[in-house]
N, C-alpha and C. Protein backbone atom coordinates (compact mmCIF):
# COMPACT_ATOMS: atom_id res chain seq x y z
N UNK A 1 -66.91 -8.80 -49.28
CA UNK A 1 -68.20 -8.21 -48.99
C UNK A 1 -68.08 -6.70 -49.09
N UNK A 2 -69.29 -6.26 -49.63
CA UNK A 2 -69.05 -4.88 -49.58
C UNK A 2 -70.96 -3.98 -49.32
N UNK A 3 -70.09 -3.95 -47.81
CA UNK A 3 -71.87 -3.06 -47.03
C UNK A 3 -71.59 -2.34 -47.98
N UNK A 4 -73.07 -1.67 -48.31
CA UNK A 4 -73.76 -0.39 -48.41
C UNK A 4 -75.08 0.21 -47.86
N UNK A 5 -74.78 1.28 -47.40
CA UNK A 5 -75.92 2.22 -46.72
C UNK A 5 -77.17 1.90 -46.99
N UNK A 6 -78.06 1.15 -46.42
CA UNK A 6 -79.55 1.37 -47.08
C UNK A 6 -79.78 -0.66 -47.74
N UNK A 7 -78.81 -1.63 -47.20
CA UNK A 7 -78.92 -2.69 -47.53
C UNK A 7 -79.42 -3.27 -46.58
N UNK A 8 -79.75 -4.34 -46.48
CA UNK A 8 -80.52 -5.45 -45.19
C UNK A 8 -79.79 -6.92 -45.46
N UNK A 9 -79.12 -7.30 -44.55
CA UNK A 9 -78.22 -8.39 -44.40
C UNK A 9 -78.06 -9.46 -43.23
N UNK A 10 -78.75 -10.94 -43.53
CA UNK A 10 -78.58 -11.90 -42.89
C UNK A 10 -77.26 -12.46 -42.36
N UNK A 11 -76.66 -12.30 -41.10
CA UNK A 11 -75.42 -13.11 -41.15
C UNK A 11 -75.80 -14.01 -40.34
N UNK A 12 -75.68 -15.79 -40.89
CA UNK A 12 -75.97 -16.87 -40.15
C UNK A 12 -74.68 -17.08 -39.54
N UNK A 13 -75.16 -17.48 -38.83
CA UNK A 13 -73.77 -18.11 -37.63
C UNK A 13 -72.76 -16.59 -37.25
N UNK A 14 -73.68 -16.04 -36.92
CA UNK A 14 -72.90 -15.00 -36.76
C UNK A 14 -71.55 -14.66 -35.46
N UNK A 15 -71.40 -15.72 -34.82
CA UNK A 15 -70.60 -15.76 -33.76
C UNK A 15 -70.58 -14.88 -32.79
N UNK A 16 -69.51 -14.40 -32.95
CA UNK A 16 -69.11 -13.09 -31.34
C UNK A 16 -69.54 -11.49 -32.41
N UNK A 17 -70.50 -11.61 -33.67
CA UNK A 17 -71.18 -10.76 -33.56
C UNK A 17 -69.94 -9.20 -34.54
N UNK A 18 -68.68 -9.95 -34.44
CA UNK A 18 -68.11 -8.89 -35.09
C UNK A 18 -68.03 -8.46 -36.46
N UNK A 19 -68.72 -9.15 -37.44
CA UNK A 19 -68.90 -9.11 -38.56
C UNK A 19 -70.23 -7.81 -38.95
N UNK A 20 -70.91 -8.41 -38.22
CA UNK A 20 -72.71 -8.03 -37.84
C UNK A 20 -72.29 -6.68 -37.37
N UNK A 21 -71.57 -6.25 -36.53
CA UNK A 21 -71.16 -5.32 -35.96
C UNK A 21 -70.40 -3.87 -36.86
N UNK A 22 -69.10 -4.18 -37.46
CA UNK A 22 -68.83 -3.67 -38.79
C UNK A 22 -69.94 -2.78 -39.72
N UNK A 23 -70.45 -4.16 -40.23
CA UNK A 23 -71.47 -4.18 -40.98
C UNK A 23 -72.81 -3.11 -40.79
N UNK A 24 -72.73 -2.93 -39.79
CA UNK A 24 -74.62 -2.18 -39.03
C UNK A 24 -73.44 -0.52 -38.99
N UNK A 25 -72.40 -0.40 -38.85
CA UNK A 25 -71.77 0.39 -38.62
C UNK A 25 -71.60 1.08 -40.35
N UNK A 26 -71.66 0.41 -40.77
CA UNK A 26 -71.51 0.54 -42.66
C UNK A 26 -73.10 1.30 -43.26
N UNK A 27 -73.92 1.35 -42.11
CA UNK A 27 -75.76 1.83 -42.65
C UNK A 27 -76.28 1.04 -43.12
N UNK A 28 -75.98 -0.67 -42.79
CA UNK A 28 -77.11 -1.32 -43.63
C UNK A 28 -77.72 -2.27 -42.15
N UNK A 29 -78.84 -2.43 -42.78
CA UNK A 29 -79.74 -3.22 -41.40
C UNK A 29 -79.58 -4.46 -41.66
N UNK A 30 -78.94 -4.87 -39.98
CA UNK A 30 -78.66 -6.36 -40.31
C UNK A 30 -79.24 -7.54 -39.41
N UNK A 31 -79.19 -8.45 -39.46
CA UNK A 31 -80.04 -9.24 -38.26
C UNK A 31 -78.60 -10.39 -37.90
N UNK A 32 -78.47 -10.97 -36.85
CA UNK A 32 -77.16 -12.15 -36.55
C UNK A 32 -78.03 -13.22 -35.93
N UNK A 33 -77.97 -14.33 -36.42
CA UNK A 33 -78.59 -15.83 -35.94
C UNK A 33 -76.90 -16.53 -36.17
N UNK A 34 -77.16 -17.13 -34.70
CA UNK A 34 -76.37 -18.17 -34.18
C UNK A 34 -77.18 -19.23 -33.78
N UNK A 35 -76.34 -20.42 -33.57
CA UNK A 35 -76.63 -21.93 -32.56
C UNK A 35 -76.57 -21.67 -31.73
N UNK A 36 -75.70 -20.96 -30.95
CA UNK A 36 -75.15 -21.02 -29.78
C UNK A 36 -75.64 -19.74 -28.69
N UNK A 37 -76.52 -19.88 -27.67
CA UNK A 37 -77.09 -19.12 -27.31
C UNK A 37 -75.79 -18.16 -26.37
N UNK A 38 -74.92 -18.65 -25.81
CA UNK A 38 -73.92 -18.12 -25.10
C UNK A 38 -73.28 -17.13 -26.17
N UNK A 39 -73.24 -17.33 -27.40
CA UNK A 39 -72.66 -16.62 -28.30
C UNK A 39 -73.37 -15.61 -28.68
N UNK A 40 -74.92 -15.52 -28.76
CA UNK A 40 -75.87 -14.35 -28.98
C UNK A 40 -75.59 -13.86 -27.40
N UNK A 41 -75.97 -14.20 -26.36
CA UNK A 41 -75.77 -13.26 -25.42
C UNK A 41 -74.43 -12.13 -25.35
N UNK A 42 -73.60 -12.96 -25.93
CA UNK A 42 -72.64 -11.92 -25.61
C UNK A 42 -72.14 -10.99 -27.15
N UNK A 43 -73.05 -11.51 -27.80
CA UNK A 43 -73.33 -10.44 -29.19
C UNK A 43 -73.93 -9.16 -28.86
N UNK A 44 -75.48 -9.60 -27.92
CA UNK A 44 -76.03 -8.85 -27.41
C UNK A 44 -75.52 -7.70 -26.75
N UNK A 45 -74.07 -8.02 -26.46
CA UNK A 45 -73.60 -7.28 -25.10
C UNK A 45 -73.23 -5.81 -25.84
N UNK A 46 -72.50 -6.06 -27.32
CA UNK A 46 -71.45 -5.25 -27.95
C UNK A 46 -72.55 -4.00 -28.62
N UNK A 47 -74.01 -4.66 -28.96
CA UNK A 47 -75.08 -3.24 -29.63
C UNK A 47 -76.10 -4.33 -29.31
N UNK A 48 -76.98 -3.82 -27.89
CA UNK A 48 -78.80 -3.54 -28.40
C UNK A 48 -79.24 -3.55 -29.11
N UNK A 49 -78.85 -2.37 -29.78
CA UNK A 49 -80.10 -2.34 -31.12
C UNK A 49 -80.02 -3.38 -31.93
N UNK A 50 -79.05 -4.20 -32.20
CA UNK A 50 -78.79 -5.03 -33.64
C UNK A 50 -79.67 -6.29 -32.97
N UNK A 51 -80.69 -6.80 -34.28
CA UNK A 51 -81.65 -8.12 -33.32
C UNK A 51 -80.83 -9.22 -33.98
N UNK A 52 -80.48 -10.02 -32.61
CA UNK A 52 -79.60 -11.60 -32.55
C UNK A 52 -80.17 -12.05 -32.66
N UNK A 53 -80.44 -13.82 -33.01
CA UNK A 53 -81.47 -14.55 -32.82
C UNK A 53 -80.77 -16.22 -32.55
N UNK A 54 -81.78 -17.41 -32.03
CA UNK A 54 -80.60 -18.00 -31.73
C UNK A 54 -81.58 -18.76 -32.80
C-alpha cells in the first residue's frame, strides 16, 4: 500500500485501528469499519478525529 496526501481510504475490518492510524498520519482521509464493537471502541481511544464505524 502506498498512502498519499489528499487520498480517501476505506479500511474494512479495521481491527485495533493501527493500519487506519499510519495511514491518516500519511494525509489521506480515512474511515475504519469493524464487526467488533469492543474493537472500534478501543480504535476510538488511539485518534478522535478518525470516524470508526461498527
Amino acid at each position: 500500500m502506498d498512502p498519499k496526501n489528499g487520498k480517501h481510504i476505506l479500511d474494512v475490518g479495521c481491527g485495533t485501528g493501527d493500519l487506519v492510524n499510519t495511514i491518516s498520519k500519511a494525509g489521506c482521509s480515512v474511515v475504519g469499519i469493524d464487526k467488533l464493537i469492543k474493537m472500534i471502541q478501543h480504535t476510538k481511544s488511539k485518534d478522535p478525529n478518525i470516524p470508526f464505524y461498527v
